[in-house]
Protein backbone atom coordinates (compact mmCIF):
# COMPACT_ATOMS: atom_id res chain seq x y z
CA UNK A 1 0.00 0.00 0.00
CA UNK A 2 2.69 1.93 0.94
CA UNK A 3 4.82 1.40 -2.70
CA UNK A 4 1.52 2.27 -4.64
CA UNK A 5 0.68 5.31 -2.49
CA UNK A 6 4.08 6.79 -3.10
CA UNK A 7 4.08 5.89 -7.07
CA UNK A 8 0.79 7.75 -7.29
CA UNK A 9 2.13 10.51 -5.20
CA UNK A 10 5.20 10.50 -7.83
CA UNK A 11 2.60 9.97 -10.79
CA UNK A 12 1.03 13.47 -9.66
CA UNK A 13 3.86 15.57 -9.24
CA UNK A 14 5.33 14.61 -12.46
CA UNK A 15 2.31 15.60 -14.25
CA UNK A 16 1.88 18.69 -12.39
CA UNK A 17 5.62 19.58 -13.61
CA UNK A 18 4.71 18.65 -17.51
CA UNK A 19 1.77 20.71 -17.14
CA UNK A 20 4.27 23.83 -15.74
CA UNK A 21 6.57 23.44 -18.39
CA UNK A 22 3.89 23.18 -21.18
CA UNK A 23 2.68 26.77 -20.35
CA UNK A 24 6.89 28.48 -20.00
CA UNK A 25 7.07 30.31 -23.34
CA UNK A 26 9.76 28.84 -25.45
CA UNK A 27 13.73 29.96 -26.36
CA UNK A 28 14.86 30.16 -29.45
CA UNK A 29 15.28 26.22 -30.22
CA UNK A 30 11.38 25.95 -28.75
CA UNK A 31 11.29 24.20 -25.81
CA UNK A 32 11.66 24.35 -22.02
CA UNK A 33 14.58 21.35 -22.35
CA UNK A 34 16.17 22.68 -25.31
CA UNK A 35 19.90 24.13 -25.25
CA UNK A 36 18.98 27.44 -26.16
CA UNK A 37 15.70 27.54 -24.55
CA UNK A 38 14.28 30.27 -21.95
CA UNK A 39 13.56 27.51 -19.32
CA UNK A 40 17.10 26.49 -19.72
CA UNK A 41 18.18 29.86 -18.63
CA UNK A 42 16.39 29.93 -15.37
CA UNK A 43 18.64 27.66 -13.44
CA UNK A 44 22.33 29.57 -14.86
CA UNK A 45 24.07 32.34 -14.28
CA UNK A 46 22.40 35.77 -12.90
CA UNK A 47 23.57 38.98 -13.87
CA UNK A 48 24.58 41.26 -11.03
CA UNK A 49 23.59 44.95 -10.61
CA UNK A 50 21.40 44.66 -13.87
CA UNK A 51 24.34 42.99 -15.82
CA UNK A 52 26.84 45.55 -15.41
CA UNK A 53 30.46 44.45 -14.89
CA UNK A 54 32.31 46.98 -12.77
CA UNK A 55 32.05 50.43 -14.27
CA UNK A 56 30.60 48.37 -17.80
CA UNK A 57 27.08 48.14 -18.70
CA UNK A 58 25.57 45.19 -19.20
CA UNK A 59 25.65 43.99 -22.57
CA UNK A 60 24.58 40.67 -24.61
CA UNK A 61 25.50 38.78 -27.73
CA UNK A 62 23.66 40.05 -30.33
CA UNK A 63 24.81 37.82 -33.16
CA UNK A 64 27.84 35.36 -34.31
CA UNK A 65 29.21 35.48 -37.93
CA UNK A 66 31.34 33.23 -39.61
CA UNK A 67 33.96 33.05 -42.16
CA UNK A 68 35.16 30.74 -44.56
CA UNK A 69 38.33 31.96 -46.29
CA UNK A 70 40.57 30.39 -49.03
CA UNK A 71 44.57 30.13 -48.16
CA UNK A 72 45.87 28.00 -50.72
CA UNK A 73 45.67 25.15 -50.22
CA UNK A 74 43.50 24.74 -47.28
CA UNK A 75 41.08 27.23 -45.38
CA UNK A 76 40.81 29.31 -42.60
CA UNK A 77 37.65 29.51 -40.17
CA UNK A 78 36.54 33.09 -38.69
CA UNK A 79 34.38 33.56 -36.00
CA UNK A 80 33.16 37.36 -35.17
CA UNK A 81 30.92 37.33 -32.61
CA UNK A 82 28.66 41.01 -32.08
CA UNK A 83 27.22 42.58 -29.47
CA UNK A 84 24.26 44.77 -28.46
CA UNK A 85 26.35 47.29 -27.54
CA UNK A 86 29.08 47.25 -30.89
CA UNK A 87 31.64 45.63 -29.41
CA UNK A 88 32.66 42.87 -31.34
CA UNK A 89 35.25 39.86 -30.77
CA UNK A 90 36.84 37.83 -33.22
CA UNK A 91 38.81 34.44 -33.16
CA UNK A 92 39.99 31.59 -35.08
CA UNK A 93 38.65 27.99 -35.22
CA UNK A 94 41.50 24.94 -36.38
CA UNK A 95 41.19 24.69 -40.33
CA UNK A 96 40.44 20.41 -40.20
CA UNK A 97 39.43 19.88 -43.43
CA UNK A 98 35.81 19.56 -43.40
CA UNK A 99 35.57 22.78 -42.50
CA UNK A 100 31.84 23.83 -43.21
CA UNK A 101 31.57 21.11 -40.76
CA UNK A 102 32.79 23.28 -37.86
CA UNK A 103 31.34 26.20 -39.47
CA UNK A 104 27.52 24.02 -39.14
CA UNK A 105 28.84 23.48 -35.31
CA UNK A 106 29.61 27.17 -34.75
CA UNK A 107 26.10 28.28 -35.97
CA UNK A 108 24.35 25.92 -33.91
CA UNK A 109 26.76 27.11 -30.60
CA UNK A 110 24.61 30.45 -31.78
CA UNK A 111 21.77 29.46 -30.74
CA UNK A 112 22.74 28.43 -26.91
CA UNK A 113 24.71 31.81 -27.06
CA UNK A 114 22.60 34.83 -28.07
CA UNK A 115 21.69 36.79 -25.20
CA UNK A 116 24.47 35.67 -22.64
CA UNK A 117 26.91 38.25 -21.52
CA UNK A 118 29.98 37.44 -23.58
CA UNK A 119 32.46 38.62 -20.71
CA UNK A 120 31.57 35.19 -18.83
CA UNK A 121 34.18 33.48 -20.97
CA UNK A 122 33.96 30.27 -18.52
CA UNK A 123 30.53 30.05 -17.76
CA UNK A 124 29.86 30.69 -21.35
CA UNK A 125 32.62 27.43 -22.18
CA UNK A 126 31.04 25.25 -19.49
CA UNK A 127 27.60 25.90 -21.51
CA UNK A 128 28.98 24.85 -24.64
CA UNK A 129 31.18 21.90 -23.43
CA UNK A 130 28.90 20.45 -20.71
CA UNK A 131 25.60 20.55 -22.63
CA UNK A 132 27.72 19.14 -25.76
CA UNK A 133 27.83 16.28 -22.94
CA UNK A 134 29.22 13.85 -25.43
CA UNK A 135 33.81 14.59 -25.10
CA UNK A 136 34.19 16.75 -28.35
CA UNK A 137 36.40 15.51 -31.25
CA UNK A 138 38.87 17.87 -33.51
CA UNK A 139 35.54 19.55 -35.02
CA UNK A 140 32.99 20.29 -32.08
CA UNK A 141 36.69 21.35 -30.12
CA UNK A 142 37.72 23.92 -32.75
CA UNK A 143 34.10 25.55 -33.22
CA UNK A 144 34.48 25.69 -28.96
CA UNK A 145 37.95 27.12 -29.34
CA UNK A 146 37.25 29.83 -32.07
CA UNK A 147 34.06 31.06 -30.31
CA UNK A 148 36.14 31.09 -26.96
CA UNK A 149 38.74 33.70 -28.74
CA UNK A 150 35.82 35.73 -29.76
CA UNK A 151 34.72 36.32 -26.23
CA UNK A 152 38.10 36.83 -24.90
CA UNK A 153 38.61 39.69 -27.87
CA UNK A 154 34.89 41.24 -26.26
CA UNK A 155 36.25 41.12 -22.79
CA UNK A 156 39.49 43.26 -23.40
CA UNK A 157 37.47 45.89 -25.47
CA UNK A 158 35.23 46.24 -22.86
CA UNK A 159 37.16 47.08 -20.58
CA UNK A 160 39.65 48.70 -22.47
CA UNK A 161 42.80 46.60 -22.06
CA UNK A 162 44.69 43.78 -24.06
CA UNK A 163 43.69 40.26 -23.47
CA UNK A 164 47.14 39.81 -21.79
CA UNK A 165 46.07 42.14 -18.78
CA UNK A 166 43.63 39.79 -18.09
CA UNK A 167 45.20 36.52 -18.06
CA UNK A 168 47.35 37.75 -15.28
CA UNK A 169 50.25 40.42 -16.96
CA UNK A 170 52.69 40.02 -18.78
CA UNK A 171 55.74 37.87 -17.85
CA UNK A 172 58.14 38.85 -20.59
CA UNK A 173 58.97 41.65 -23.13
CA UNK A 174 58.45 39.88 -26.50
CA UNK A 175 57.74 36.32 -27.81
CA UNK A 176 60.35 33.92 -29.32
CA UNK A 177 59.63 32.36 -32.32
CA UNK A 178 60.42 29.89 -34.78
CA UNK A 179 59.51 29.02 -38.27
CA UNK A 180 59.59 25.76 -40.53
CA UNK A 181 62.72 25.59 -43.41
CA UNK A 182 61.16 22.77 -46.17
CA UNK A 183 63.53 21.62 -48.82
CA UNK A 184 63.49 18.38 -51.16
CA UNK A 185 67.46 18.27 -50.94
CA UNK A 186 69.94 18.41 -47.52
CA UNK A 187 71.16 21.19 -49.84
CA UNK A 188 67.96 23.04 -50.22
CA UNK A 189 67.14 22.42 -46.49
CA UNK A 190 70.60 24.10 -45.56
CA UNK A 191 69.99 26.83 -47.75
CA UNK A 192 66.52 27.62 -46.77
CA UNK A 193 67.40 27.53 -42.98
CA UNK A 194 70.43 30.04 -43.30
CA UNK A 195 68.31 32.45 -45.21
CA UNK A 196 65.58 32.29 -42.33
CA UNK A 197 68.28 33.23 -40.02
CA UNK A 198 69.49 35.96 -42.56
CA UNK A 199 66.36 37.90 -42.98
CA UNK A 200 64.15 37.49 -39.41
CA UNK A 201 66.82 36.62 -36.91
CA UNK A 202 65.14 33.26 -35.97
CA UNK A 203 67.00 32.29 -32.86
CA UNK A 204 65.07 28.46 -33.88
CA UNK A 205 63.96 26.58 -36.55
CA UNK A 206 62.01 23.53 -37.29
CA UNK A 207 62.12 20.95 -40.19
CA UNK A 208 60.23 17.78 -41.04
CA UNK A 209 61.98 14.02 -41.52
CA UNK A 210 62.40 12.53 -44.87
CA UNK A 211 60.14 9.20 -44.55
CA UNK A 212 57.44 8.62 -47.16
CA UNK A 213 55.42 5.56 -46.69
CA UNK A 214 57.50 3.80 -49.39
CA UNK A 215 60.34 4.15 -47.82
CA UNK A 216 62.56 1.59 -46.75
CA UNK A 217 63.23 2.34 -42.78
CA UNK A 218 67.16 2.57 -43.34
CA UNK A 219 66.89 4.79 -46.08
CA UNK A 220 64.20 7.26 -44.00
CA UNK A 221 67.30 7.28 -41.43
CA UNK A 222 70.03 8.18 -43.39
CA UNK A 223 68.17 10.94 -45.56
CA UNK A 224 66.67 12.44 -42.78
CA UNK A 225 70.10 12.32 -40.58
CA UNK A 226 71.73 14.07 -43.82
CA UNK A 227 69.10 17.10 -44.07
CA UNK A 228 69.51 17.63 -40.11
CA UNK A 229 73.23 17.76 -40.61
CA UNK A 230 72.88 19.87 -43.61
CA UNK A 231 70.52 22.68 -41.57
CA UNK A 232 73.06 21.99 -38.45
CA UNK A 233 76.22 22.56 -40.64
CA UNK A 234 74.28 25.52 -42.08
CA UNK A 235 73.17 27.66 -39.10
CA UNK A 236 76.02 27.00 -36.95
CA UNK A 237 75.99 25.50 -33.19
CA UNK A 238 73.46 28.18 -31.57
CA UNK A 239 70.74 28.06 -33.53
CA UNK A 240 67.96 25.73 -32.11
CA UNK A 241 66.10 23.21 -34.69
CA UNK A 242 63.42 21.40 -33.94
CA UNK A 243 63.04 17.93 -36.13
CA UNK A 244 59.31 16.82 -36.64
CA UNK A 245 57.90 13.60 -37.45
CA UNK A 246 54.59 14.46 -37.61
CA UNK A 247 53.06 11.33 -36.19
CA UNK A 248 54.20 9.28 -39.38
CA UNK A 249 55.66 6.15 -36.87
CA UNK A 250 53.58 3.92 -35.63
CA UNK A 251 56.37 1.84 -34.29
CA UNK A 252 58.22 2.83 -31.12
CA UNK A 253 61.04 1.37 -31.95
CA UNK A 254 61.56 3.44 -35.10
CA UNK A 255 61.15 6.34 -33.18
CA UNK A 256 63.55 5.62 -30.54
CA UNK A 257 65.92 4.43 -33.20
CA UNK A 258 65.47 8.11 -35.13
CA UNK A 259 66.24 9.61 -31.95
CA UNK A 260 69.50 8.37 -31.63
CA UNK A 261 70.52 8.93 -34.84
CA UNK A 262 70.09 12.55 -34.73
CA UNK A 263 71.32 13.22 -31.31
CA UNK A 264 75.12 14.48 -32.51
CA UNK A 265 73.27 17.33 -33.86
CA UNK A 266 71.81 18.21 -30.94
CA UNK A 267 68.08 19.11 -31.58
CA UNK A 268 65.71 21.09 -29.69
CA UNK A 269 62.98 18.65 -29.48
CA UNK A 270 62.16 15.47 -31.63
CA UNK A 271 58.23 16.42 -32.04
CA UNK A 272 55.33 13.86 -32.54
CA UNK A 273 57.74 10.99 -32.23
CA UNK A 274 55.06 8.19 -33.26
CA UNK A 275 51.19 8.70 -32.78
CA UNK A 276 49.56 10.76 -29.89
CA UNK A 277 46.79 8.09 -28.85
CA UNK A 278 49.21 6.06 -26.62
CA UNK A 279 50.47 7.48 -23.90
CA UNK A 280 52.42 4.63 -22.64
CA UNK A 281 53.93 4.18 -26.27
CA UNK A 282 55.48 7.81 -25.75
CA UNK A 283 56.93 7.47 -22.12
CA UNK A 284 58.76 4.30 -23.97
CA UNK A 285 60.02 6.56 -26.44
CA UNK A 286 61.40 9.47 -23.80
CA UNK A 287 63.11 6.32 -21.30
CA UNK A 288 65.14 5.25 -24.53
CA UNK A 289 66.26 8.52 -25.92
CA UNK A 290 68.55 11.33 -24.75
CA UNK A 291 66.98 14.58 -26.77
CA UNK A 292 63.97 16.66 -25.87
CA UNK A 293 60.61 15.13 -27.03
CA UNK A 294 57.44 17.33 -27.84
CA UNK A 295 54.14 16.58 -29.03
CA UNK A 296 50.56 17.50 -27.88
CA UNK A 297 48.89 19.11 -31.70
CA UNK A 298 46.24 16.37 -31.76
CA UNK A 299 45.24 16.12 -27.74
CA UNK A 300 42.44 18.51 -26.87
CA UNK A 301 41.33 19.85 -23.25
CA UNK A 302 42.50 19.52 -19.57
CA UNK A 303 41.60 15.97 -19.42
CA UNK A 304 43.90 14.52 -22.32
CA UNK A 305 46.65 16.64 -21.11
CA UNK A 306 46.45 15.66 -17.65
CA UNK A 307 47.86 11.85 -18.10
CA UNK A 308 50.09 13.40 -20.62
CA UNK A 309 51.51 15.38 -18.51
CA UNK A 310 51.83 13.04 -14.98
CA UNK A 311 53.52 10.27 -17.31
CA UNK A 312 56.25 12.82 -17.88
CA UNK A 313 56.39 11.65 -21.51
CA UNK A 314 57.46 15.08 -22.45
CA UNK A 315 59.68 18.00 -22.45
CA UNK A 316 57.85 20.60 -24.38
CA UNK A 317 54.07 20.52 -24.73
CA UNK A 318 51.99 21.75 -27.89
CA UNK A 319 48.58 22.17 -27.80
CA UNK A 320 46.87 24.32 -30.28
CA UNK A 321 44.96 27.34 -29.12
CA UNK A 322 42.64 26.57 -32.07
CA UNK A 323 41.22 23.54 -30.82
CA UNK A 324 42.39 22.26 -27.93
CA UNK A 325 39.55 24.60 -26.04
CA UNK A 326 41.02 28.08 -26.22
CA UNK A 327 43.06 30.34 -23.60
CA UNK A 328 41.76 29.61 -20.69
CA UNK A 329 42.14 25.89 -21.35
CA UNK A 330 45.29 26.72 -22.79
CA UNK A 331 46.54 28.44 -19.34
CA UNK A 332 45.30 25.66 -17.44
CA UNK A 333 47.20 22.91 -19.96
CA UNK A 334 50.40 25.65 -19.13
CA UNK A 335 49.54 25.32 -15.54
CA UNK A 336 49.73 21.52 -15.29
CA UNK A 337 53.14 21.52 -17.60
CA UNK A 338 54.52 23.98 -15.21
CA UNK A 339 53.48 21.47 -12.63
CA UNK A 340 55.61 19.11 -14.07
CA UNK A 341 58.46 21.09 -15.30
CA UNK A 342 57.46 20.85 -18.24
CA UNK A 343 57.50 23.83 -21.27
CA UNK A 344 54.99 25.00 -23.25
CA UNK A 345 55.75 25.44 -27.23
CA UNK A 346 52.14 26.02 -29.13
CA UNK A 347 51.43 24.64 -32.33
CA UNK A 348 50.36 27.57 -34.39
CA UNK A 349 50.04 26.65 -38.24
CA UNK A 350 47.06 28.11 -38.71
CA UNK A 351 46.09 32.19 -39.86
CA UNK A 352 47.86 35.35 -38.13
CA UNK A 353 44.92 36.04 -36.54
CA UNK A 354 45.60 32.65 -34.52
CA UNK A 355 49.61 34.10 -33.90
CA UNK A 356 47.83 37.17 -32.40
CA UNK A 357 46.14 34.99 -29.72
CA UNK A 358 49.10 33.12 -29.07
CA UNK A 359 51.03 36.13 -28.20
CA UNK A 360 48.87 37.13 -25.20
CA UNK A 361 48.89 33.41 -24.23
CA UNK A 362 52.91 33.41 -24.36
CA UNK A 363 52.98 36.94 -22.52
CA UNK A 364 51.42 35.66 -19.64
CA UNK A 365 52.68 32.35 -19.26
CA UNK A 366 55.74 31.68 -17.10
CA UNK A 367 56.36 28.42 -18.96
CA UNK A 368 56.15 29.39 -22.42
CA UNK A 369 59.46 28.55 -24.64
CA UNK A 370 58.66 29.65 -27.86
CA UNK A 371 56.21 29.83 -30.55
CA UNK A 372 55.17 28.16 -34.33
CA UNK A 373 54.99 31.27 -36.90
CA UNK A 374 54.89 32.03 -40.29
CA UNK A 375 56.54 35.84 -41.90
CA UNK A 376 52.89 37.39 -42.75
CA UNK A 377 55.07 38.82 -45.82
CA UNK A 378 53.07 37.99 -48.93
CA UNK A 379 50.22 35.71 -50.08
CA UNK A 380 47.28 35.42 -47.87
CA UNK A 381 48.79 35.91 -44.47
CA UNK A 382 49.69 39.23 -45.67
CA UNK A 383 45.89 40.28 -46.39
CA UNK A 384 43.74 38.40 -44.16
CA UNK A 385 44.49 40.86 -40.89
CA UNK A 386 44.42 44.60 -41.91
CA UNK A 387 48.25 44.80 -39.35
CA UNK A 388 49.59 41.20 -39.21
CA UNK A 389 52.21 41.17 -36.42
CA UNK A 390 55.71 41.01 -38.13
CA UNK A 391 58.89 39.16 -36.28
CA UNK A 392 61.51 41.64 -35.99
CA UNK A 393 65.20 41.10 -36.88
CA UNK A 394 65.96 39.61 -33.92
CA UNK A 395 63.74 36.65 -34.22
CA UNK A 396 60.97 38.18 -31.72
CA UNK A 397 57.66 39.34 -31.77
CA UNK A 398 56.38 42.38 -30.04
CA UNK A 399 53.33 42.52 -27.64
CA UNK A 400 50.34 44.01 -29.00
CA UNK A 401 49.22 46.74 -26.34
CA UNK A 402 45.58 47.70 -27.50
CA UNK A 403 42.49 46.56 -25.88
CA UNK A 404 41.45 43.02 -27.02
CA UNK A 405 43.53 40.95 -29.07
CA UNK A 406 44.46 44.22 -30.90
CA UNK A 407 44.27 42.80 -34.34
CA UNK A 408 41.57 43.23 -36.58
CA UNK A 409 40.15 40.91 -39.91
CA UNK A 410 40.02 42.60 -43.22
CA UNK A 411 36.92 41.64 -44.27
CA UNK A 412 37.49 42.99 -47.43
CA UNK A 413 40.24 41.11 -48.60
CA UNK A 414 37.94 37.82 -48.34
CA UNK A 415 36.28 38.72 -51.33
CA UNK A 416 38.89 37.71 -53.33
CA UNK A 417 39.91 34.55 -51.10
CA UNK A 418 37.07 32.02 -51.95
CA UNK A 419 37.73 28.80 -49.99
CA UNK A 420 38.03 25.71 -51.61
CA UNK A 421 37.46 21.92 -50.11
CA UNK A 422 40.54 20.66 -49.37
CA UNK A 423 42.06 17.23 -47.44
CA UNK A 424 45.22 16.10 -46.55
CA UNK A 425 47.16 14.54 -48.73
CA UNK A 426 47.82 10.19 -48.09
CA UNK A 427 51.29 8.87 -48.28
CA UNK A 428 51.46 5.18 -49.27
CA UNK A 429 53.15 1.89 -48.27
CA UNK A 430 55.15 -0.03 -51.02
CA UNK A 431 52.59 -2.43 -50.66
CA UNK A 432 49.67 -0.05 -51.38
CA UNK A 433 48.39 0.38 -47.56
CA UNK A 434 47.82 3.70 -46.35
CA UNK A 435 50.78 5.33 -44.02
CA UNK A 436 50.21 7.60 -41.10
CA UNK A 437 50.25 11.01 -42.03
């Protein structure tokens, strides 16, 4: 009697609730449960004083725009997010290759977003990332990570400082950077890397192995030990150079057997040493070599990082500020690498406009080393911000000091930069198999 008089009792209340929620007016996605919806709303975050912030008025997200604009070769993925009151924020999602893909996930992130104070750059993460509720992947992480810039841009206009000033100050004077040599030959590698040096004063370089997939493992040694020597024999003893593998081992072996090889040139960091999915597969890597190891392009968020990180796998960790969540995660991936004793070295392939938020990142992190860049001195990196930042001679970047990121888009200039699908190219096995890439 008891167990039926307390299912009725249950029955009732239940009903009474459905009959509550059918008569709350619905959000924009139309419906009390829905992500976007008014009845959503009720149970999150309260604005104080009437929404004002300090000595700023309250103010809402008006709108989110997106754009879609052709590099050469692949794209790159705007986000400009306005406001009710004409501040605006911009920011840059990770170019992954189906990129209307994240472009369909940013415009859907809209609709949980318009109406929310921007300058709550957590809360307004934990809405996107909790109510996603599923772990995100590369594309769901980069539409995250671009909006997250966005908001961060907002929050420095508004009150009328760089992003840097709010991540805790700046740490240094200028930001350290490096830039990739290419070259088919040791010759043309050599070359390349001493006229880097020549014209930007890059205290570092990086350059990729030679090992297609049909290439006998010997022979991927030996060519690859002769362009490091060649770029080594070129820029002198100083000069740092980072040697990537871009994931292309799957065997540790391999890797551990590359590292030795190139050890009498003494590298900065061997970087993606074999794949990034197994984490025990790269602490067997770092106990059998004797030169820095880096990786960390393809992880994304606190909690991939975290393992990462304890294992102590790693010298230098790279997460991208594109995708891996944003700043904020960014700062707290720095925190748990400082933790650790362990530097921080961002991969940063993508637009300037991604360089720009990198900067403040790097300016206010104690263990920062040194950052990915490309000279924004022709083709599309030259056009796509209206002031790119520009590496001096000496290798360095200076610190932007206006409010927000201090960088804007030129808008303009993407009517003549129609993107294009694009995907990465394969590399094959003699045997016809697909290599990793």
């Amino acid at each position: 009697m008891k167990r039926r008089n307390f299912l009725r009792g249950a029955a009732l209340a239940a009903a009474a609730r459905l009959a509550v929620a059918q008569e709350t007016p619905a959000g924009p996605r139309g419906g009390r449960g829905s992500r976007g919806g008014a009845g959503s709303r009720q149970g999150g975050l309260q604005p104080l004083d009437g929404g004002k912030i300090g000595n700023t008025g309250p103010m809402k997200i008006a709108d989110i725009k997106t754009f879609l604009v052709g590099a050469g070769g692949r794209n790159w993925v705007y986000v400009k997010i306005l406001t009710d009151q004409g501040i605006y924020g911009i920011g840059e999602a990770y170019s992954a290759g189906p990129d209307e893909a994240t472009i369909k996930v940013i415009e859907d992130f809209k609709l949980w977003l318009v109406g929310q104070d921007p300058r709550n750059v957590q809360y307004l993460f934990d809405l996107m990332y909790n109510t996603t509720r599923f772990p995100g992947g590369l594309i769901v992480n980069s539409a995250i990570s671009g909006i997250e810039h966005a908001l961060w841009d907002i929050a420095g206009k508004s009150a009328g400082v760089p992003v840097w000033a709010l991540l805790g100050g700046r740490t240094r004077n200028k930001i350290r950077t490096y830039q990739s040599t290419g070259g088919g030959t040791p010759q043309q590698a050599g070359e390349n890397a001493k006229r880097m040096v020549e014209t930007y004063g890059y205290t570092a370089l990086k350059m990729g192995i030679q090992a297609p997939g049909d290439m006998p493992y010997n022979q991927a040694t030996r060519m690859t030990v002769e362009h490091v020597r060649a770029v080594r024999e070129a820029v002198g003893p100083d000069v740092d150079i980072g040697v990537d593998v871009h994931a292309k081992f799957f065997e540790v072996q391999r890797a551990i057997r590359l590292g030795h090889a190139i050890e009498p040139y003494n590298p900065m960091w061997m970087e993606e040493s074999i794949r990034t999915e197994n984490f025990a597969a790269m602490k067997k890597v770092s106990d059998h070599v004797n030169i820095p190891l880096a990786s960390g392009e393809c992880n994304y968020m606190i909690h991939e990082f975290r393992p990462l990180l304890e294992l102590q796998a790693l010298d230098f960790v790279q997460p991208d500020i594109c995708c891996c969540g944003g700043v904020l995660t960014m700062k707290k991936i720095a925190a748990m690498a400082e933790a650790q004793f362990i530097m921080v070295a961002p991969h940063n392939p993508m637009s300037p406009l991604a360089t720009a938020v990198n900067v403040h990142f790097a300016a206010s992190t104690p263990n920062f080393f040194i950052l990915e860049y490309s000279a924004p001195d022709s083709g599309a990196r030259k056009e796509v911000l209206k002031e790119p930042l520009m590496v001096k001679k000496d290798g360095y970047l200076e610190i932007p000091n206006k409010p927000g990121w201090g960088v804007e888009l030129n808008e303009e200039a993407f009517k003549s930069m129609p993107p294009a699908p694009w995907k990465r190219g394969t590399s094959f096995r003699a045997d016809g198999s697909p290599y990793f890439q």
